[in-house]
C-alpha atoms as a PDB file:
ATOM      1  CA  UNK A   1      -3.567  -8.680   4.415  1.00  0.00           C
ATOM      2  CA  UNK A   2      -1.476  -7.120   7.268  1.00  0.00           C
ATOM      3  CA  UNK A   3       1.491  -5.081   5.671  1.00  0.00           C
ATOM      4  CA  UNK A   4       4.340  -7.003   7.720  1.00  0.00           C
ATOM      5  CA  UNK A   5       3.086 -10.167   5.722  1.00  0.00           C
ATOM      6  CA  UNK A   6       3.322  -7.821   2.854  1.00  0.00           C
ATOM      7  CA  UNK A   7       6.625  -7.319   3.710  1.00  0.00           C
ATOM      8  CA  UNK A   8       8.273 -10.301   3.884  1.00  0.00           C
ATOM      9  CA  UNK A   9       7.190 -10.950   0.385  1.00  0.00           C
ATOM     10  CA  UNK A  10       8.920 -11.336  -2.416  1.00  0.00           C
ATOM     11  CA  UNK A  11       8.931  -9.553  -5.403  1.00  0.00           C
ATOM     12  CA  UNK A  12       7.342 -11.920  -7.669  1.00  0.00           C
ATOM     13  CA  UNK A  13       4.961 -12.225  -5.512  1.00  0.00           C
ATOM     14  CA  UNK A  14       3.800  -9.115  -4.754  1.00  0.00           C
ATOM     15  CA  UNK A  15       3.753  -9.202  -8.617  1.00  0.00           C
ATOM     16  CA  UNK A  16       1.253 -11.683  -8.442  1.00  0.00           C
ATOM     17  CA  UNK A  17      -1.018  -9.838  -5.365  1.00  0.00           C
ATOM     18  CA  UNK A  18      -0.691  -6.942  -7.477  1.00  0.00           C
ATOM     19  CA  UNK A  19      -2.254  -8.827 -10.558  1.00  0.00           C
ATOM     20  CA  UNK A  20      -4.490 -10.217  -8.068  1.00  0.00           C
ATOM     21  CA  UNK A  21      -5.814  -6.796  -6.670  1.00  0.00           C
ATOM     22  CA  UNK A  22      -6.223  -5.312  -9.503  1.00  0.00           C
ATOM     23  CA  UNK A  23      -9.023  -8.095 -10.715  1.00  0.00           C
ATOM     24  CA  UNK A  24     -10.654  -7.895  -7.542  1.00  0.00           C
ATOM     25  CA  UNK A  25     -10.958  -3.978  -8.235  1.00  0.00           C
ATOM     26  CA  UNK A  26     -12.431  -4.459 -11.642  1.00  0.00           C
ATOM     27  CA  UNK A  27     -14.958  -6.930 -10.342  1.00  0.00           C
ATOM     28  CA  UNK A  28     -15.301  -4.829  -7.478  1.00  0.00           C
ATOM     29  CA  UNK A  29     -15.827  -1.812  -9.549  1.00  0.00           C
ATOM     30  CA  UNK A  30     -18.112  -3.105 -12.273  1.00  0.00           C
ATOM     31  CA  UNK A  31     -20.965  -3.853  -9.117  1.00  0.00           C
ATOM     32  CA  UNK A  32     -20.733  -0.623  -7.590  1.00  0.00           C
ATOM     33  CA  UNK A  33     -20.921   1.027 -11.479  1.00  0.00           C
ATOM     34  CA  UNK A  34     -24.020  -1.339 -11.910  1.00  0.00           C
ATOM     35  CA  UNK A  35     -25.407  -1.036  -8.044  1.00  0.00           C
ATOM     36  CA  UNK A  36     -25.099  -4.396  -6.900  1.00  0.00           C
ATOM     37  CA  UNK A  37     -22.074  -3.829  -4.602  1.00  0.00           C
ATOM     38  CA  UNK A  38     -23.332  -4.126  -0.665  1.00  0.00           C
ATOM     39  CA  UNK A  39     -20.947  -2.102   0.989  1.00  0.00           C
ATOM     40  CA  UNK A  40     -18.670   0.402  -1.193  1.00  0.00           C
ATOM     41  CA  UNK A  41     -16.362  -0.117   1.706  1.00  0.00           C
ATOM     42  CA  UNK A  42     -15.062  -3.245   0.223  1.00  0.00           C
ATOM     43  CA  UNK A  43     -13.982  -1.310  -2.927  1.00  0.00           C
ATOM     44  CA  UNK A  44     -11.941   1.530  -1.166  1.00  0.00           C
ATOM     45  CA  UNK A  45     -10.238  -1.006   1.032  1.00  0.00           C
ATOM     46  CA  UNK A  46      -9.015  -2.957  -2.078  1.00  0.00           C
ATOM     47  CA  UNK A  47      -7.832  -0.002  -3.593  1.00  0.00           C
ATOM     48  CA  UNK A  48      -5.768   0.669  -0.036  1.00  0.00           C
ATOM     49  CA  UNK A  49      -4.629  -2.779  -0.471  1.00  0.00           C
ATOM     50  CA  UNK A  50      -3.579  -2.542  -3.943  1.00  0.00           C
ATOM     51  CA  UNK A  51      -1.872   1.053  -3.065  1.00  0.00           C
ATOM     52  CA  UNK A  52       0.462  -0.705  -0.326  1.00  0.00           C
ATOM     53  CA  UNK A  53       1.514  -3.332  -2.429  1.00  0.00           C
ATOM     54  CA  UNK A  54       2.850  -0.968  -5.174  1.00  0.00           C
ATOM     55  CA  UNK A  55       4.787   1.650  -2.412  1.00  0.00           C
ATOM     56  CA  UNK A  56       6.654  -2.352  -0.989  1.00  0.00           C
ATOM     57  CA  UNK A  57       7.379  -3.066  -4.803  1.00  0.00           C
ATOM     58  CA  UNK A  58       8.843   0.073  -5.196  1.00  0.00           C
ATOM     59  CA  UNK A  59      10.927   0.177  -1.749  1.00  0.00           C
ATOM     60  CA  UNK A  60      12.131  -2.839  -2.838  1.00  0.00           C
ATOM     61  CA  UNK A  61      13.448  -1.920  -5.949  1.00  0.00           C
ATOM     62  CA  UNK A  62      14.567   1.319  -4.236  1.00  0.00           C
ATOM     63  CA  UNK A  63      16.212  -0.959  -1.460  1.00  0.00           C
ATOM     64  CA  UNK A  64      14.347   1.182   0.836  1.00  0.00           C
ATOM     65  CA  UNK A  65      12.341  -1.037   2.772  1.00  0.00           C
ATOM     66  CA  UNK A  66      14.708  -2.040   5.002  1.00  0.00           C
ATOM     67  CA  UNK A  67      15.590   1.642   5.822  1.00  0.00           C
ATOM     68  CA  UNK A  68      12.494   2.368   6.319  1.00  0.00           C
ATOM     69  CA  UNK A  69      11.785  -0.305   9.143  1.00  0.00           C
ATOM     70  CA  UNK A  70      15.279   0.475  11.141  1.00  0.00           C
ATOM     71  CA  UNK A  71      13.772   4.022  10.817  1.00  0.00           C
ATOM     72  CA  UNK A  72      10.511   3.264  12.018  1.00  0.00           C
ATOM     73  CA  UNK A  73      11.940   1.513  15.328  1.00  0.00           C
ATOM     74  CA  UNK A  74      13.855   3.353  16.472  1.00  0.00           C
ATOM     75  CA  UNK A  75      11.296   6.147  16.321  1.00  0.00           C
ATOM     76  CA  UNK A  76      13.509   8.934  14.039  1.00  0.00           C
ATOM     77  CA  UNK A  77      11.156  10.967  12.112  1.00  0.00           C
ATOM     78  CA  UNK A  78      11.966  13.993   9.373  1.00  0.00           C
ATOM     79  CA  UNK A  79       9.813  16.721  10.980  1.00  0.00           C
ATOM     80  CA  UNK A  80      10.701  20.401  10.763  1.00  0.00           C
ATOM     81  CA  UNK A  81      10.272  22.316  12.969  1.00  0.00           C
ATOM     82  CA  UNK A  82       7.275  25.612  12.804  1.00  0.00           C
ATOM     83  CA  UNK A  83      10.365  28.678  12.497  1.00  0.00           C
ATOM     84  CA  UNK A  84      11.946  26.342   9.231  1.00  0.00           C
ATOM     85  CA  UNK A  85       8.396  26.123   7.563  1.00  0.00           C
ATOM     86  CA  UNK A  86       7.999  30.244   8.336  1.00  0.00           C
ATOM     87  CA  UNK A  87      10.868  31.102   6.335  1.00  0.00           C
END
């Protein structure tokens, strides 16, 4: 699922993809424990997928998703620069 769908979610129902994911994982997991998983691809993505769903439920309960999207357009980033990280 792309994350902007994500994103306009709501929190009950990220509750439920979260619930969701997690299931798939299991199933996911107990094939590639027992070797009948074709592509172990289709595990690690799931786990991506379950990963972005918990960092929008906790911007939302941050309030930092929308933040993070004005942020992200207009291109500001919190880089330092190579004399700060020197010391």
């Amino acid at each position: 699922m792309e994350l902007s769908e994500l994103r306009q979610m709501s929190a009950t129902d990220l509750r439920i993809k979260e619930h969701e994911a997690r299931e798939e994982i299991f199933k996911l997991r107990l094939k590639l424990r027992t070797n009948q998983l074709e592509s172990r691809q289709n595990y690690y993505n799931a786990r991506r997928e379950l990963a972005r769903i918990l960092t929008l439920i906790q911007e939302q309960a941050k309030g930092v998703a929308q933040t993070a999207a004005a942020g992200a357009r207009t291109g500001s980033s919190a880089r330092t620069s190579s004399s700060a990280r020197k010391g």
